[in-house]
Protein backbone atom coordinates (compact mmCIF):
# COMPACT_ATOMS: atom_id res chain seq x y z
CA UNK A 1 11.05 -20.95 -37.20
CA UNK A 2 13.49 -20.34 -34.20
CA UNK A 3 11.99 -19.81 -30.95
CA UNK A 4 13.90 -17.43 -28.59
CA UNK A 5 14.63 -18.49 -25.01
CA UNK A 6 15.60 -15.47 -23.47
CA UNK A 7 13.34 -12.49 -23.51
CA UNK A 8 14.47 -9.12 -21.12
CA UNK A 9 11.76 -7.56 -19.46
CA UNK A 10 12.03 -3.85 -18.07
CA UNK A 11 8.48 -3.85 -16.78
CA UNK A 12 8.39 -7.20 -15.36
CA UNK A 13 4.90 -6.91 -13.84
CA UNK A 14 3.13 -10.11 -13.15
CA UNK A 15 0.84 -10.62 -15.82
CA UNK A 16 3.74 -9.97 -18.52
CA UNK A 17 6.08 -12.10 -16.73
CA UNK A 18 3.52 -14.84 -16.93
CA UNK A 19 2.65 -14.35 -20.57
CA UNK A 20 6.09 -14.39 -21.49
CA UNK A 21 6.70 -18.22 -19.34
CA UNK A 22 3.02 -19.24 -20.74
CA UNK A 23 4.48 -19.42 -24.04
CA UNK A 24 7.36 -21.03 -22.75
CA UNK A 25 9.75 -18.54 -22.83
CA UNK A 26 12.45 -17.63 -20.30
CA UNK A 27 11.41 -13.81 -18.38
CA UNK A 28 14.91 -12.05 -17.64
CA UNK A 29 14.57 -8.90 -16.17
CA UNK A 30 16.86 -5.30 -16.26
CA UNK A 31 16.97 -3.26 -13.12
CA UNK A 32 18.84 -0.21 -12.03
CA UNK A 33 21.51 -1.09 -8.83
CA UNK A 34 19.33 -0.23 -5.80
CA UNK A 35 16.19 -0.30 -7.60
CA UNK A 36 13.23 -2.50 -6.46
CA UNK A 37 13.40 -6.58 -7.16
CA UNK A 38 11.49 -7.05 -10.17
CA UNK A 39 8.67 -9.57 -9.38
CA UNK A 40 8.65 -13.11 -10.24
CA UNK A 41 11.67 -12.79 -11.92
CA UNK A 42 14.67 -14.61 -9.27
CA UNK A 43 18.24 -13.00 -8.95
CA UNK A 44 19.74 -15.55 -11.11
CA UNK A 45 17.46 -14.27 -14.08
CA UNK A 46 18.53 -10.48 -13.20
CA UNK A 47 20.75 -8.38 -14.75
CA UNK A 48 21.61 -4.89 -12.26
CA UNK A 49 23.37 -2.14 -13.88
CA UNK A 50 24.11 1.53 -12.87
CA UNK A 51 23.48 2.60 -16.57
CA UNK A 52 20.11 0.12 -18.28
CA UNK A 53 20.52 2.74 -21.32
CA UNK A 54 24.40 1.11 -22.24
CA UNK A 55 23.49 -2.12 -20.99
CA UNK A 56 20.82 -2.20 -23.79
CA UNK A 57 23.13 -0.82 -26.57
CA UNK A 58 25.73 -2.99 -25.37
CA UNK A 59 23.72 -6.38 -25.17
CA UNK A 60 22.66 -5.20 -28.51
CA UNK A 61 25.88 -5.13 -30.05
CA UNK A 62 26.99 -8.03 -28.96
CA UNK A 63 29.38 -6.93 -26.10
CA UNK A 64 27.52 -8.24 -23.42
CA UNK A 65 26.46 -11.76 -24.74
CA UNK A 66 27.16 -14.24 -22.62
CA UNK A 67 23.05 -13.75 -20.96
CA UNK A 68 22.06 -15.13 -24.60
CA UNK A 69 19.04 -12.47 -24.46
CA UNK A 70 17.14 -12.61 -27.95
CA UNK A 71 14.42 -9.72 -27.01
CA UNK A 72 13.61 -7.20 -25.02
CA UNK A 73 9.94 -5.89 -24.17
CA UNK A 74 9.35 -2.60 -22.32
CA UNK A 75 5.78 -1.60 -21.20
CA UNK A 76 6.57 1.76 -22.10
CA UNK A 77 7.21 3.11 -17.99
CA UNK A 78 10.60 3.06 -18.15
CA UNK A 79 12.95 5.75 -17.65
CA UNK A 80 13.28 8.09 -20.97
CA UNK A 81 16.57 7.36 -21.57
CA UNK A 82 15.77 3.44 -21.61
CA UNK A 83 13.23 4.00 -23.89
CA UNK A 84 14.98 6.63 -26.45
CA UNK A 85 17.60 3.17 -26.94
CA UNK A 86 14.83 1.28 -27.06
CA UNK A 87 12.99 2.70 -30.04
CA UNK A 88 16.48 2.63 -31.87
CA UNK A 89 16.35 -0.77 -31.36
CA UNK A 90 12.81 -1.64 -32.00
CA UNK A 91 13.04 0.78 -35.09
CA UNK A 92 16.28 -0.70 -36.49
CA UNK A 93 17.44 -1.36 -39.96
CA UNK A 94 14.78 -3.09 -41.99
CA UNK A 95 12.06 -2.49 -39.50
CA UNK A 96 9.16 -0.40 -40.47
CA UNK A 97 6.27 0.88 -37.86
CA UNK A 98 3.33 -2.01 -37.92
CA UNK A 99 0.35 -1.91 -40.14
CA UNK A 100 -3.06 -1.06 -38.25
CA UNK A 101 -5.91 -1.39 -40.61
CA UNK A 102 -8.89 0.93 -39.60
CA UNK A 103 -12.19 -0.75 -39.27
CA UNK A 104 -13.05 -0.74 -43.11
CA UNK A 105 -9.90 -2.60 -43.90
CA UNK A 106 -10.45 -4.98 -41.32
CA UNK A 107 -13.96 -5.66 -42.40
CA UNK A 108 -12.20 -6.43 -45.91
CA UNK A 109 -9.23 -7.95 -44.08
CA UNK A 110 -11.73 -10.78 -42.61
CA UNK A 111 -14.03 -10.65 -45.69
CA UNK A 112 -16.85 -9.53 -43.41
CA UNK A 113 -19.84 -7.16 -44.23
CA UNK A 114 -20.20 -4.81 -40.96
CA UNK A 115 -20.83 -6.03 -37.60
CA UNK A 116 -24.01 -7.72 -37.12
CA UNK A 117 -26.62 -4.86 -35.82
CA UNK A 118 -28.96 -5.14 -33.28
CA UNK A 119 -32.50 -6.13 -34.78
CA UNK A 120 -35.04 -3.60 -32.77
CA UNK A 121 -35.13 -3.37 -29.68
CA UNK A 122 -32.26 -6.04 -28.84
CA UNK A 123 -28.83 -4.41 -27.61
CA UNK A 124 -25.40 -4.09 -29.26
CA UNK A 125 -23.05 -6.96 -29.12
CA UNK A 126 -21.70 -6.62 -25.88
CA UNK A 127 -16.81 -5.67 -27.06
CA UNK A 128 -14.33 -7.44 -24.81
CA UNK A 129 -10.97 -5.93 -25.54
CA UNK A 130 -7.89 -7.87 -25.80
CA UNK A 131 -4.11 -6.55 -24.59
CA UNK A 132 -1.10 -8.86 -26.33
CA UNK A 133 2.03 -8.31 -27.17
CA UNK A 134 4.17 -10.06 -30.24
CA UNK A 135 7.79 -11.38 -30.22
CA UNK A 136 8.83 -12.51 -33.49
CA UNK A 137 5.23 -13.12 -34.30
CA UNK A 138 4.59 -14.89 -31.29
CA UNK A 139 1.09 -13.48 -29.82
CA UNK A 140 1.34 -13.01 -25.87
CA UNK A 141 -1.79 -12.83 -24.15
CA UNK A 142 -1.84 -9.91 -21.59
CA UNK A 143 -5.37 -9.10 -20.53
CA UNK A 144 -8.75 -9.83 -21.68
CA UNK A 145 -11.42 -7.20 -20.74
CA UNK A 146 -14.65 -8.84 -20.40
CA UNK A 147 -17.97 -6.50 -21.04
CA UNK A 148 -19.97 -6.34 -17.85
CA UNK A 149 -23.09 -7.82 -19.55
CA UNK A 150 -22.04 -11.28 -20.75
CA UNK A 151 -19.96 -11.97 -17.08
CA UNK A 152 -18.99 -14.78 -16.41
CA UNK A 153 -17.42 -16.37 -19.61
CA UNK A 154 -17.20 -19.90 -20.47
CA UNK A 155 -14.10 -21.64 -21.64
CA UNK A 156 -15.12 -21.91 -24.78
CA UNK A 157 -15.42 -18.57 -25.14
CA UNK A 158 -12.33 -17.37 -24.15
CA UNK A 159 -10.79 -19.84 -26.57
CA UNK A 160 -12.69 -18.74 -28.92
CA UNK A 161 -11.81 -14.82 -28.58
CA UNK A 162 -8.19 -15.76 -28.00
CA UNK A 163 -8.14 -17.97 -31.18
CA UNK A 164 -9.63 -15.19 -33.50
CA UNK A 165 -7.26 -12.22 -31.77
CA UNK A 166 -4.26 -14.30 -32.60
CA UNK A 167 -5.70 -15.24 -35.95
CA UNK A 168 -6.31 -11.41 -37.02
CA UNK A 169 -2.96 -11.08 -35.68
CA UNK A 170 -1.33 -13.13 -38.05
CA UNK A 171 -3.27 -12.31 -40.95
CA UNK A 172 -2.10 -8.45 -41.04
CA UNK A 173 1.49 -9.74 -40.43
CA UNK A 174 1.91 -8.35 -37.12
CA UNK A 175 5.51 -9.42 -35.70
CA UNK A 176 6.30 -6.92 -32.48
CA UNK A 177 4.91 -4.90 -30.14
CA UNK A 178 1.84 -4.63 -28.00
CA UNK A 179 -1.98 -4.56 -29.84
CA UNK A 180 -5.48 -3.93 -28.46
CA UNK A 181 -8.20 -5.62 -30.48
CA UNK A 182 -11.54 -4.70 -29.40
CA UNK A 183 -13.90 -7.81 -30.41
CA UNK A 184 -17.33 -7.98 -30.23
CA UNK A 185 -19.01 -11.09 -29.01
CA UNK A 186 -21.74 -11.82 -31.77
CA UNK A 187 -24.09 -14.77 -31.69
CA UNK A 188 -22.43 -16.00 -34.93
CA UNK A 189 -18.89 -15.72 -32.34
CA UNK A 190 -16.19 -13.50 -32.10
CA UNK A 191 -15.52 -10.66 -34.87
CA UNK A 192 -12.68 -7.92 -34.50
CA UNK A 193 -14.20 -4.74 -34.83
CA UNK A 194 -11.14 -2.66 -34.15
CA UNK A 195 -7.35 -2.65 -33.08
CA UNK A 196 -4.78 -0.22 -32.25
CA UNK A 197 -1.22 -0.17 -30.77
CA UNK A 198 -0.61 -0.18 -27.29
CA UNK A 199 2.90 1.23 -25.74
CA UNK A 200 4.51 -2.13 -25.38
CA UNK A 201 7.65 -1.94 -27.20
CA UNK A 202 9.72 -4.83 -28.41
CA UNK A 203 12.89 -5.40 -29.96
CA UNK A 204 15.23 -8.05 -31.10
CA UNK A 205 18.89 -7.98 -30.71
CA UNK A 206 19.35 -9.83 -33.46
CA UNK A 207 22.62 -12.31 -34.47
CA UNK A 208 25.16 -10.50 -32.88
CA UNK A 209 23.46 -12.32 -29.46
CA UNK A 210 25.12 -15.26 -28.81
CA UNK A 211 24.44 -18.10 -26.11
């Protein structure tokens, strides 16, 4: 499968900029002229524009190609104007909303009865939820939410709930855009109890991008 290099972000916060070079991609970064520097992200890696709305059509259709951007990933605070051309890009021909099974699919998904119970008097399995995003089916870890209750986690552990997020990830075909998977830690391991979409939007610019 072909990996993209370049991937535009236009909320370059820390923890997305380092998902995005964990996974050993190259962070670019959009900013308005006189705007703020986008962090982590160095000038050589910036592109600063009076209009980020054209820039992004443009770039799109192939007028502005000589960055090589493949992608573009917006946390969904940018200005409304960014984000109306970015929906017609993450929405494009051939693209279709993705598929969030409720909790009965998933159970059916995973070929799971229901969550393990509490037997009496024992508490509920403690959820951790999980923030990614997904570029071309690649599954960038943002943020794991640990429950109080089971702090601190072991390695394993983490592996473990990372694994199975990305796992579920791929089995419901999920190729852009940000997901939440709450997962409860069982004593049997991780299960996915739920997952919805998140505002991170991502789209590809396709093979008019050229490097």
């Amino acid at each position: 499968m072909y990996k993209p290099c370049r991937v535009l972000l236009l909320t370059p916060d820390a923890g997305l900029v380092q998902a995005v070079s964990d996974t050993g991609l190259e962070p670019w970064a959009l900013r308005r002229t006189g705007g703020g520097a986008p962090g982590g992200i160095p000038p050589e890696r910036t592109l600063t524009t009076d209009d980020p709305a054209r820039t992004l059509r443009d770039l799109a259709a192939g007028e502005d190609a000589g960055h090589g951007i493949d992608f573009v990933v917006s946390g969904g605070a940018d200005e409304p104007a960014v984000l109306d051309a970015l929906r017609g890009l993450a929405l494009g021909p051939g693209r279709t909303a993705p598929w969030l099974p409720d909790r009965a699919e998933l159970r059916e998904i995973l070929g799971r009865g229901p969550v393990p119970g509490p037997a009496a008097g024992d508490d509920p399995a403690p959820v951790c939820q999980v923030d990614t995003v997904s570029v071309s089916g690649m599954h960038l870890l943002l943020d794991i939410t640990w429950p109080e209750s089971r702090q601190p986690m072991g390695e394993s552990e983490q592996a473990g709930v990372r694994e199975t997020v990305r796992r579920l990830l791929d089995l419901i075909g999920h190729q852009f855009g940000g997901m939440r998977t709450d997962v409860a830690l069982t004593p049997t391991g991780p299960s996915p109890v739920e997952i919805t979409g998140t505002p991170v939007l991502v789209a590809s610019l396709g093979p008019g991008t050229k490097r």
